[in-house]
Structures are given as structure tokens and as C-alpha cells.
PDB file of N, CA and C in Angstrom:
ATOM      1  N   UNK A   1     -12.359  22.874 -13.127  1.00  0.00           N
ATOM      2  CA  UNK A   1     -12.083  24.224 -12.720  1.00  0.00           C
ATOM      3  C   UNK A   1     -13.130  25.152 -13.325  1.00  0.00           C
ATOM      4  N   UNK A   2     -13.811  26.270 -13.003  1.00  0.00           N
ATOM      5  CA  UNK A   2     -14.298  27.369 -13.210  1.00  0.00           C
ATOM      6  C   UNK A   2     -14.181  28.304 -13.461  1.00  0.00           C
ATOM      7  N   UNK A   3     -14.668  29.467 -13.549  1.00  0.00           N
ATOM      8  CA  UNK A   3     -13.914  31.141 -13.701  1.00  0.00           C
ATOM      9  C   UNK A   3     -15.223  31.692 -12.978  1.00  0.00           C
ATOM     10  N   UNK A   4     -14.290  32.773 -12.055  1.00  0.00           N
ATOM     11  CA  UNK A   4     -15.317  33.414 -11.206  1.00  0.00           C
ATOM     12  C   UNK A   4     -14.421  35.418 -11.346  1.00  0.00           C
ATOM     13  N   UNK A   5     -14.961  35.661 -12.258  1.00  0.00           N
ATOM     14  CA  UNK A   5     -14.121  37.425 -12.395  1.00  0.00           C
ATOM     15  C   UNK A   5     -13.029  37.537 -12.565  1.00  0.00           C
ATOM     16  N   UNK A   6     -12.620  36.549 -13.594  1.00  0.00           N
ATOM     17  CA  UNK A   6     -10.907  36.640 -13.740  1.00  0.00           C
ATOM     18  C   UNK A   6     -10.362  35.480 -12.688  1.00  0.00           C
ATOM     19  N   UNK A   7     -10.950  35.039 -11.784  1.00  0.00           N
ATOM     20  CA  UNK A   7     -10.071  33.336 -11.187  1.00  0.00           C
ATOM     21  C   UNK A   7     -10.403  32.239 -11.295  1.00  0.00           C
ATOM     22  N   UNK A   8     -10.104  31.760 -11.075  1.00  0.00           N
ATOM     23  CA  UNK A   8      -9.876  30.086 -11.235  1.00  0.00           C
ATOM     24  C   UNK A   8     -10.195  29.257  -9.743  1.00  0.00           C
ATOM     25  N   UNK A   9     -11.187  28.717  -9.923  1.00  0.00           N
ATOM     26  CA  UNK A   9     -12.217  27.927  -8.840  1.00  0.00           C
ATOM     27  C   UNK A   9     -11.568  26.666  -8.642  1.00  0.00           C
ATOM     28  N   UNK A  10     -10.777  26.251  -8.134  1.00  0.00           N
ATOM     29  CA  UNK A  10     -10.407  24.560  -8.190  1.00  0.00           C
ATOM     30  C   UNK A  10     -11.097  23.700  -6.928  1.00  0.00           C
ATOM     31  N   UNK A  11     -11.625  22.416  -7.378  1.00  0.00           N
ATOM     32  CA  UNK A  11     -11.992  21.779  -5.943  1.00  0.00           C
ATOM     33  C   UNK A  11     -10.926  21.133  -5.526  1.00  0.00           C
ATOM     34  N   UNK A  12     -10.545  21.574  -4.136  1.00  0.00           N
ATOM     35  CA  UNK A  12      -9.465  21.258  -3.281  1.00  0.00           C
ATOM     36  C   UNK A  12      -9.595  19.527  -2.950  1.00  0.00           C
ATOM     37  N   UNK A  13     -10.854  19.156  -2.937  1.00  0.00           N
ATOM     38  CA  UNK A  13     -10.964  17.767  -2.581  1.00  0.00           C
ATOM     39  C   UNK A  13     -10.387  16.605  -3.985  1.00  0.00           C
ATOM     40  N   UNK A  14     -10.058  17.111  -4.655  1.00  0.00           N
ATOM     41  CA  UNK A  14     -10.475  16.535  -6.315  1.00  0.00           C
ATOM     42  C   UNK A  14      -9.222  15.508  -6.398  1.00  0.00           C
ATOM     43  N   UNK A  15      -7.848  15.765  -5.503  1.00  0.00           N
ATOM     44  CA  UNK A  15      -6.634  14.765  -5.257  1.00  0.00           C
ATOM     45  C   UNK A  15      -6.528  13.850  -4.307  1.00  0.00           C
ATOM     46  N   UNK A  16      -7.447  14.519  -3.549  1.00  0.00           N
ATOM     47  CA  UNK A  16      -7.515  13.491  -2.114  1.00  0.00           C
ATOM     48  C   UNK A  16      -8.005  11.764  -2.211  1.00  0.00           C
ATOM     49  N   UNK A  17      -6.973  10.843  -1.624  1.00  0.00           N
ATOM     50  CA  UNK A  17      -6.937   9.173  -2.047  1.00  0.00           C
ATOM     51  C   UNK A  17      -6.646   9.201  -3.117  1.00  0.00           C
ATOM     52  N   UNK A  18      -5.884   9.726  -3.951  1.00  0.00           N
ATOM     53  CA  UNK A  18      -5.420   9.453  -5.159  1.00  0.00           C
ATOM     54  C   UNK A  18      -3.880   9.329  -5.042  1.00  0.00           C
ATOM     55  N   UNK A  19      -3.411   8.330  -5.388  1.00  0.00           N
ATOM     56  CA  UNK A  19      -1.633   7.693  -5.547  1.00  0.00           C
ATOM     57  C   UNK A  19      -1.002   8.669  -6.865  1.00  0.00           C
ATOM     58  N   UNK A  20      -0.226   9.503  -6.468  1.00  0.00           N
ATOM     59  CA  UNK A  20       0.908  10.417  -7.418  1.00  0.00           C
ATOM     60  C   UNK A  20       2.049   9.651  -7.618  1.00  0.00           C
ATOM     61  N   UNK A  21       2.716   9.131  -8.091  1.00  0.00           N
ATOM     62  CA  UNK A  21       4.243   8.367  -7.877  1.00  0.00           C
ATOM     63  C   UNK A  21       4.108   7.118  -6.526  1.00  0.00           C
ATOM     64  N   UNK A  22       4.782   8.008  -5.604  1.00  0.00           N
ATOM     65  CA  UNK A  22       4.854   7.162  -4.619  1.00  0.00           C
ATOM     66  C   UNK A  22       4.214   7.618  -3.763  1.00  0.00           C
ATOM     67  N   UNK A  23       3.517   8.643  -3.591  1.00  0.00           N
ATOM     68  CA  UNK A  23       2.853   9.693  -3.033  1.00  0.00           C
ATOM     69  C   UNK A  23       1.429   9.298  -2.866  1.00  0.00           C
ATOM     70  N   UNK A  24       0.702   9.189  -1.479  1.00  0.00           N
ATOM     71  CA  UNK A  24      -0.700   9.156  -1.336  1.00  0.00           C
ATOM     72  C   UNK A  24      -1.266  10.514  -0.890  1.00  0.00           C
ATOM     73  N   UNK A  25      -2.132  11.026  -1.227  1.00  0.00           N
ATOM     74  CA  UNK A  25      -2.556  12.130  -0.691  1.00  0.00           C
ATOM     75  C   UNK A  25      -3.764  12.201  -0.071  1.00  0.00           C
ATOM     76  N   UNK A  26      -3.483  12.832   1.405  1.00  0.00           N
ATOM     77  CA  UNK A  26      -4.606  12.274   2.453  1.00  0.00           C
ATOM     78  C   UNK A  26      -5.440  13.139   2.953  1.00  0.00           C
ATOM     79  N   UNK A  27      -4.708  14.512   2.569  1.00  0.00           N
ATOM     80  CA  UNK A  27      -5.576  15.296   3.367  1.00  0.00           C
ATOM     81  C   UNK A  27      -4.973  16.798   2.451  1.00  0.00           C
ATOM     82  N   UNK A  28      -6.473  18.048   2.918  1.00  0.00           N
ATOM     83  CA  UNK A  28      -6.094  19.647   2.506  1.00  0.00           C
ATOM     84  C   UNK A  28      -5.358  19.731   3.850  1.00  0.00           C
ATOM     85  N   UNK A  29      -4.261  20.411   3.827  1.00  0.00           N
ATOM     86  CA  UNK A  29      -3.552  21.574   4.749  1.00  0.00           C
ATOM     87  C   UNK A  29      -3.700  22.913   4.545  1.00  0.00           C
ATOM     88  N   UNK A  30      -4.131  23.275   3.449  1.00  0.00           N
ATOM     89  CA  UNK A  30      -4.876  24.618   3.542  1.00  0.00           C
ATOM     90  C   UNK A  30      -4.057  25.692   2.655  1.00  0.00           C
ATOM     91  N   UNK A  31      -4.046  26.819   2.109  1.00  0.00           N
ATOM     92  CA  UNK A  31      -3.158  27.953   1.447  1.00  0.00           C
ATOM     93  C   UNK A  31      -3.011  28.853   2.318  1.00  0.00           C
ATOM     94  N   UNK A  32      -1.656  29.720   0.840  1.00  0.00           N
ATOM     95  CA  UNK A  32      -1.604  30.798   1.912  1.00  0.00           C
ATOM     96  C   UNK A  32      -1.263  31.470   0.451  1.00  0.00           C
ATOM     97  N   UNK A  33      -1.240  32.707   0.195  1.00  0.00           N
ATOM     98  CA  UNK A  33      -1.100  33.569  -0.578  1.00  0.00           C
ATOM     99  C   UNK A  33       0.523  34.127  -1.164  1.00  0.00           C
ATOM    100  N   UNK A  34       0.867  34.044  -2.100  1.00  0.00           N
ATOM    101  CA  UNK A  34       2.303  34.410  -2.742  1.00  0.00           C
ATOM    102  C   UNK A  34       2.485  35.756  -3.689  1.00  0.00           C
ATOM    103  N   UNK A  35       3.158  36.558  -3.760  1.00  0.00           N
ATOM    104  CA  UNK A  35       3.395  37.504  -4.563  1.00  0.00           C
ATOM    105  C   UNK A  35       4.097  36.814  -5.728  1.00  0.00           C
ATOM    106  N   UNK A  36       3.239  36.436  -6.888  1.00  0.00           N
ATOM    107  CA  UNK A  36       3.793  36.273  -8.704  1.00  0.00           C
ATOM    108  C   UNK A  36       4.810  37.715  -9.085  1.00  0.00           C
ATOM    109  N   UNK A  37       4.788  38.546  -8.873  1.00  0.00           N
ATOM    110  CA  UNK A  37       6.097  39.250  -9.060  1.00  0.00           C
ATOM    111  C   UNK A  37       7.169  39.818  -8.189  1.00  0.00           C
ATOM    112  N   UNK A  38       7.795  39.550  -8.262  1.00  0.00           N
ATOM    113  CA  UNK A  38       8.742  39.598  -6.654  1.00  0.00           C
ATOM    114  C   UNK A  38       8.832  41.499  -6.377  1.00  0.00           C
ATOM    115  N   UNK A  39       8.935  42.134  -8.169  1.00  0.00           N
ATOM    116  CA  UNK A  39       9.345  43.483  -8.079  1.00  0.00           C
ATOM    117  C   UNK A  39       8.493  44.331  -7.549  1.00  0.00           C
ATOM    118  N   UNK A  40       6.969  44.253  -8.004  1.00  0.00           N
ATOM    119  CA  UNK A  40       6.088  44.957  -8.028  1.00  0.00           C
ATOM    120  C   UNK A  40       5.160  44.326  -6.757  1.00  0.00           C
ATOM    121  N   UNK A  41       5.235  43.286  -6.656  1.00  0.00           N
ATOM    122  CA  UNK A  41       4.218  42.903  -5.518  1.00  0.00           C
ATOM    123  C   UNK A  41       2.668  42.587  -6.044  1.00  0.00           C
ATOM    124  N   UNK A  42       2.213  42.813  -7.802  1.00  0.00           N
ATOM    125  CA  UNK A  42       1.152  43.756  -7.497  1.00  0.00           C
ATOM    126  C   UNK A  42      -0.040  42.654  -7.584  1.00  0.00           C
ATOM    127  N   UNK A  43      -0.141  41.059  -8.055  1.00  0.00           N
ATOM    128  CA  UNK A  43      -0.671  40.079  -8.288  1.00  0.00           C
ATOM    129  C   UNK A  43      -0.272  39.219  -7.307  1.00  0.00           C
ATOM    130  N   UNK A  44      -1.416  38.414  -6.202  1.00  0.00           N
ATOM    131  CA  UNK A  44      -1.312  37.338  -5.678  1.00  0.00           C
ATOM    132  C   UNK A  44      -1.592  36.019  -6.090  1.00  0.00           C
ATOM    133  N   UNK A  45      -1.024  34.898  -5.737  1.00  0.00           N
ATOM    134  CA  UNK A  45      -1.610  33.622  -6.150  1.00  0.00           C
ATOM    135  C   UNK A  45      -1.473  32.986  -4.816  1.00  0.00           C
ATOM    136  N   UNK A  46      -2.986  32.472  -5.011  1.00  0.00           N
ATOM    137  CA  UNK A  46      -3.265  31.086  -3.966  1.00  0.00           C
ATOM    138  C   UNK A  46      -2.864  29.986  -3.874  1.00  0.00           C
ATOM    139  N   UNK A  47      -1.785  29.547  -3.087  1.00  0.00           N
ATOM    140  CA  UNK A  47      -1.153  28.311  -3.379  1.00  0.00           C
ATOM    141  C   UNK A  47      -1.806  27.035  -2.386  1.00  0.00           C
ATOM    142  N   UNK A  48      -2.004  26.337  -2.970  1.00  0.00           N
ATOM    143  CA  UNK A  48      -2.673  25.346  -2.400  1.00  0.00           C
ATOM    144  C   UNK A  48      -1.838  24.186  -1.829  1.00  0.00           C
ATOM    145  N   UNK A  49      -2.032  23.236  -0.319  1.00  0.00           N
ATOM    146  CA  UNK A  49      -0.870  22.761  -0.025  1.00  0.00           C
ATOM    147  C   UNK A  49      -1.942  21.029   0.773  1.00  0.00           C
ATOM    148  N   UNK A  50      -0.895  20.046   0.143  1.00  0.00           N
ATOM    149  CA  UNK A  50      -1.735  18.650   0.997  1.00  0.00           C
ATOM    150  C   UNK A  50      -0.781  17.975   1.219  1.00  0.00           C
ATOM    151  N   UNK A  51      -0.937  17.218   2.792  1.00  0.00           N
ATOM    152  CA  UNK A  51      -0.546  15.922   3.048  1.00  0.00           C
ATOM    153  C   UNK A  51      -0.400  15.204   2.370  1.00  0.00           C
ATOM    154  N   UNK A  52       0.102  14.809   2.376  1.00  0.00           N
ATOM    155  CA  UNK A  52       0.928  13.119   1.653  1.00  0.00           C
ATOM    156  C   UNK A  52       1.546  12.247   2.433  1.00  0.00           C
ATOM    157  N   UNK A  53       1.170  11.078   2.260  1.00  0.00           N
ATOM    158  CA  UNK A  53       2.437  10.022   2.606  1.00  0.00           C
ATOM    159  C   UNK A  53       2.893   9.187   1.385  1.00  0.00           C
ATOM    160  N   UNK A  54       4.479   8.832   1.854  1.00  0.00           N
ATOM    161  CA  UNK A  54       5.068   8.023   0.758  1.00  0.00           C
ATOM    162  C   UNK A  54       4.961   6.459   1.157  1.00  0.00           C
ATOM    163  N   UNK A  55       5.333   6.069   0.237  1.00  0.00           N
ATOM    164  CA  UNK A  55       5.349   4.147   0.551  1.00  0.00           C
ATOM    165  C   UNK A  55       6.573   4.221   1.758  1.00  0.00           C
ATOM    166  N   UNK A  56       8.016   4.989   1.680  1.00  0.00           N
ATOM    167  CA  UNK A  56       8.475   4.303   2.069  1.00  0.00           C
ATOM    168  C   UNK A  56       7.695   4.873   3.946  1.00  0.00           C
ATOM    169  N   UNK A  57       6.921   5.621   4.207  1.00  0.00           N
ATOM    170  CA  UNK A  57       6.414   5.694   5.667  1.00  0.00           C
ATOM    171  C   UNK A  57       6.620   7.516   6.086  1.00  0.00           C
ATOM    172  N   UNK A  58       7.007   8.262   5.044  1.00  0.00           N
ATOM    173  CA  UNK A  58       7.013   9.940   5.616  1.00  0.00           C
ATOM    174  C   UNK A  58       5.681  10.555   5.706  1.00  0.00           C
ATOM    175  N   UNK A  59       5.239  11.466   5.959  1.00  0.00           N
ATOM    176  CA  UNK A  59       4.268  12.061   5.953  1.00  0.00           C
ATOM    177  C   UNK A  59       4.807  13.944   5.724  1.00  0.00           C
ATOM    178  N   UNK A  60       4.305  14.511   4.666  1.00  0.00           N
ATOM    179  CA  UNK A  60       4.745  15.856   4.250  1.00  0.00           C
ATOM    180  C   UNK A  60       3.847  16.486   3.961  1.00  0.00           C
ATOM    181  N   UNK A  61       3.649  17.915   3.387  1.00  0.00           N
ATOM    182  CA  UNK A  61       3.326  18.543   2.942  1.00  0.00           C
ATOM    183  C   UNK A  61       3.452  19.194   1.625  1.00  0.00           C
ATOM    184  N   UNK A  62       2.681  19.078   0.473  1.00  0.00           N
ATOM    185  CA  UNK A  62       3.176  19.315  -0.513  1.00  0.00           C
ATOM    186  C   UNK A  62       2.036  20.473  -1.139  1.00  0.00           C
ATOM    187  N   UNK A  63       2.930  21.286  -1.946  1.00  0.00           N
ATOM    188  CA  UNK A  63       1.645  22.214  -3.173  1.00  0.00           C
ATOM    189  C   UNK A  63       0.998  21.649  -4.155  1.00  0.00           C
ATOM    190  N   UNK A  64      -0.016  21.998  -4.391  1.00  0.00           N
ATOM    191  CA  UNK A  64      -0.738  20.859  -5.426  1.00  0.00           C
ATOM    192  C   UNK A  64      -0.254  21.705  -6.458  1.00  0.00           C
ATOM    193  N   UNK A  65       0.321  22.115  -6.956  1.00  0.00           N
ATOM    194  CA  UNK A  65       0.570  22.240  -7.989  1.00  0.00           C
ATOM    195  C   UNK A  65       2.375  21.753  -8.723  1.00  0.00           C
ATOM    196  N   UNK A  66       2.981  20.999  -7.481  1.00  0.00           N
ATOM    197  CA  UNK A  66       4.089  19.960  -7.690  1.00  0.00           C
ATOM    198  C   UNK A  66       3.425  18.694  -7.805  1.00  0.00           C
ATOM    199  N   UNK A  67       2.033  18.228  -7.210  1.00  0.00           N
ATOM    200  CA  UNK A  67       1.345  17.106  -7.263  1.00  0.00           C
ATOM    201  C   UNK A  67       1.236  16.903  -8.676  1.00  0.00           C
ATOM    202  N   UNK A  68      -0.079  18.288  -8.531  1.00  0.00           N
ATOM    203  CA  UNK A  68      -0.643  17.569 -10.252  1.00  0.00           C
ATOM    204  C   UNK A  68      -0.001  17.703 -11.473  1.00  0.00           C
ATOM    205  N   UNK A  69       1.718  18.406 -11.791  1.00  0.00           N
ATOM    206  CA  UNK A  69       2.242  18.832 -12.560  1.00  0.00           C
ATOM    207  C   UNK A  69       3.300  17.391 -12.777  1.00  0.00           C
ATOM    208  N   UNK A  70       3.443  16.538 -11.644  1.00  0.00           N
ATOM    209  CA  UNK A  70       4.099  15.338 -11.596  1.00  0.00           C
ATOM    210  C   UNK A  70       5.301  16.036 -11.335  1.00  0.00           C
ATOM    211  N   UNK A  71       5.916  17.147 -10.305  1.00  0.00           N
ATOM    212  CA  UNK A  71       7.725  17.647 -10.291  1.00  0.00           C
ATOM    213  C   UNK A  71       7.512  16.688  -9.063  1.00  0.00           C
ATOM    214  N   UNK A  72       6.620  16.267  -8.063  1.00  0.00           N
ATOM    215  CA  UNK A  72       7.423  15.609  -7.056  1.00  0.00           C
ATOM    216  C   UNK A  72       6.595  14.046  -7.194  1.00  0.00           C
ATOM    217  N   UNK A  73       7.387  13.223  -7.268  1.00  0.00           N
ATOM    218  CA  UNK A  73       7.268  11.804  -6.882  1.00  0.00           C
ATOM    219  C   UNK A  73       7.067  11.223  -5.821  1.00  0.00           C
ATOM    220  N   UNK A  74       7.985  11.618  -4.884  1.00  0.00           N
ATOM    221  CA  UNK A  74       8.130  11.014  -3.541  1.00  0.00           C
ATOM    222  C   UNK A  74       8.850  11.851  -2.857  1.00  0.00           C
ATOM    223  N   UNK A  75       8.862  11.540  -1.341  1.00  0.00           N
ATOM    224  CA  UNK A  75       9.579  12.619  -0.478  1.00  0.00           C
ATOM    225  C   UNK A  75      10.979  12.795  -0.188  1.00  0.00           C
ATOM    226  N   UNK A  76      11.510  12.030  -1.385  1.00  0.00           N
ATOM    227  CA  UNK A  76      12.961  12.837  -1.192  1.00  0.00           C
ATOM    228  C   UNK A  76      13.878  10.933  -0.985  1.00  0.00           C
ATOM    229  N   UNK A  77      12.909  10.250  -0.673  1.00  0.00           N
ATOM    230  CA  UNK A  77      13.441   9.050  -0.666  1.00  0.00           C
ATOM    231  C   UNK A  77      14.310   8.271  -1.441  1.00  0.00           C
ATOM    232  N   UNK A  78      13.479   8.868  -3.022  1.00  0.00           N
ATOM    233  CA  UNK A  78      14.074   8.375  -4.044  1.00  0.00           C
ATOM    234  C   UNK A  78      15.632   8.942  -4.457  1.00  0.00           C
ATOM    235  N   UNK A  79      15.829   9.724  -4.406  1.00  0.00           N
ATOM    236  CA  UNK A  79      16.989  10.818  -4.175  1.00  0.00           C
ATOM    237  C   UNK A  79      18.318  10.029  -3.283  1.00  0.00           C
ATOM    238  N   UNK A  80      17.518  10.011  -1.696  1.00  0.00           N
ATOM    239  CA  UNK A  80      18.240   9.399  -1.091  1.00  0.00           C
ATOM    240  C   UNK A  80      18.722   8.039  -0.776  1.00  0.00           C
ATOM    241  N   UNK A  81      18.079   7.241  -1.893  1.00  0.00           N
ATOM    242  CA  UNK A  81      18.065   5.661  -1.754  1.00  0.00           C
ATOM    243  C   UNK A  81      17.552   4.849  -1.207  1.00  0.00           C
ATOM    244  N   UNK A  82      16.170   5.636  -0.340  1.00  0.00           N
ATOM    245  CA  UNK A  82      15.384   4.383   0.414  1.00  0.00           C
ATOM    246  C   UNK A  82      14.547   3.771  -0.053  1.00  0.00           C
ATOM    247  N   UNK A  83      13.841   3.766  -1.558  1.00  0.00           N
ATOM    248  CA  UNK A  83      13.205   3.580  -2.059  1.00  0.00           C
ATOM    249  C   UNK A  83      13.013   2.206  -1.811  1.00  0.00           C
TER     250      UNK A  83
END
């Protein structure tokens, strides 16, 4: 990561073919912008979002920042017992 005037430069390619849990990640789907304070509005963050597929055969969309933080494993499979 970098700093460019106060942000943070990440390369979007840097997860892609890399196995998370059960999770392959195949592709960028692209961002979209979030308000960090719900009250004021007054700071945006860029949320960044990729394809995935799981072993057991889903294909989703996830934020890289549930990727690289390890909150999601798999798509919900594990939860539901198809593992």
C-alpha cells in the first residue's frame, strides 16, 4: 500500500488466484463509495468488492476487506452444512 495526500493506494490485483478459507478469488468487481459517518456524511471510503468462488460450487461477491481481514470463509455453506 502507499499514501497519496492523506489515502491509501491498494493494488486491487494483489488477491486475485489466491485461496481465503474456502474461497477462491477470481476476479475485481469494482467499488463504490460509503459514508464512514452515518451522522455527518462528511468522510467517504472506497470499498472494494471481488468475485469468489467456494469449493462447494457458488460464485459471489465479496469486499476485500472481509477477504483480507479473514470475517468470511466461505459463502455461507459452512453455516448451512454443505460443506
Amino acid at each position: 500500500m502507499s499514501k497519496q495526500k492523506g489515502k491509501i493506494l491498494i493494488n486491487v490485483n494483489d488477491v486475485i488466484g489466491k485461496h481465503l478459507g474456502k474461497l477462491e478469488v477470481i476476479s475485481y468487481a469494482g467499488h463504490h463509495y460509503t459514508s464512514c459517518c452515518s451522522i455527518t456524511n462528511e468522510t467517504q471510503r472506497m470499498r472494494h468488492f471481488y468475485v469468489v468462488h467456494c469449493e462447494c460450487g457458488t460464485t459471489k461477491i465479496v469486499q476485500r476487506g472481509q477477504l483480507t481481514s479473514e470475517i468470511v470463509h466461505s459463502c455461507g455453506c459452512r453455516r448451512r452444512g454443505r460443506s
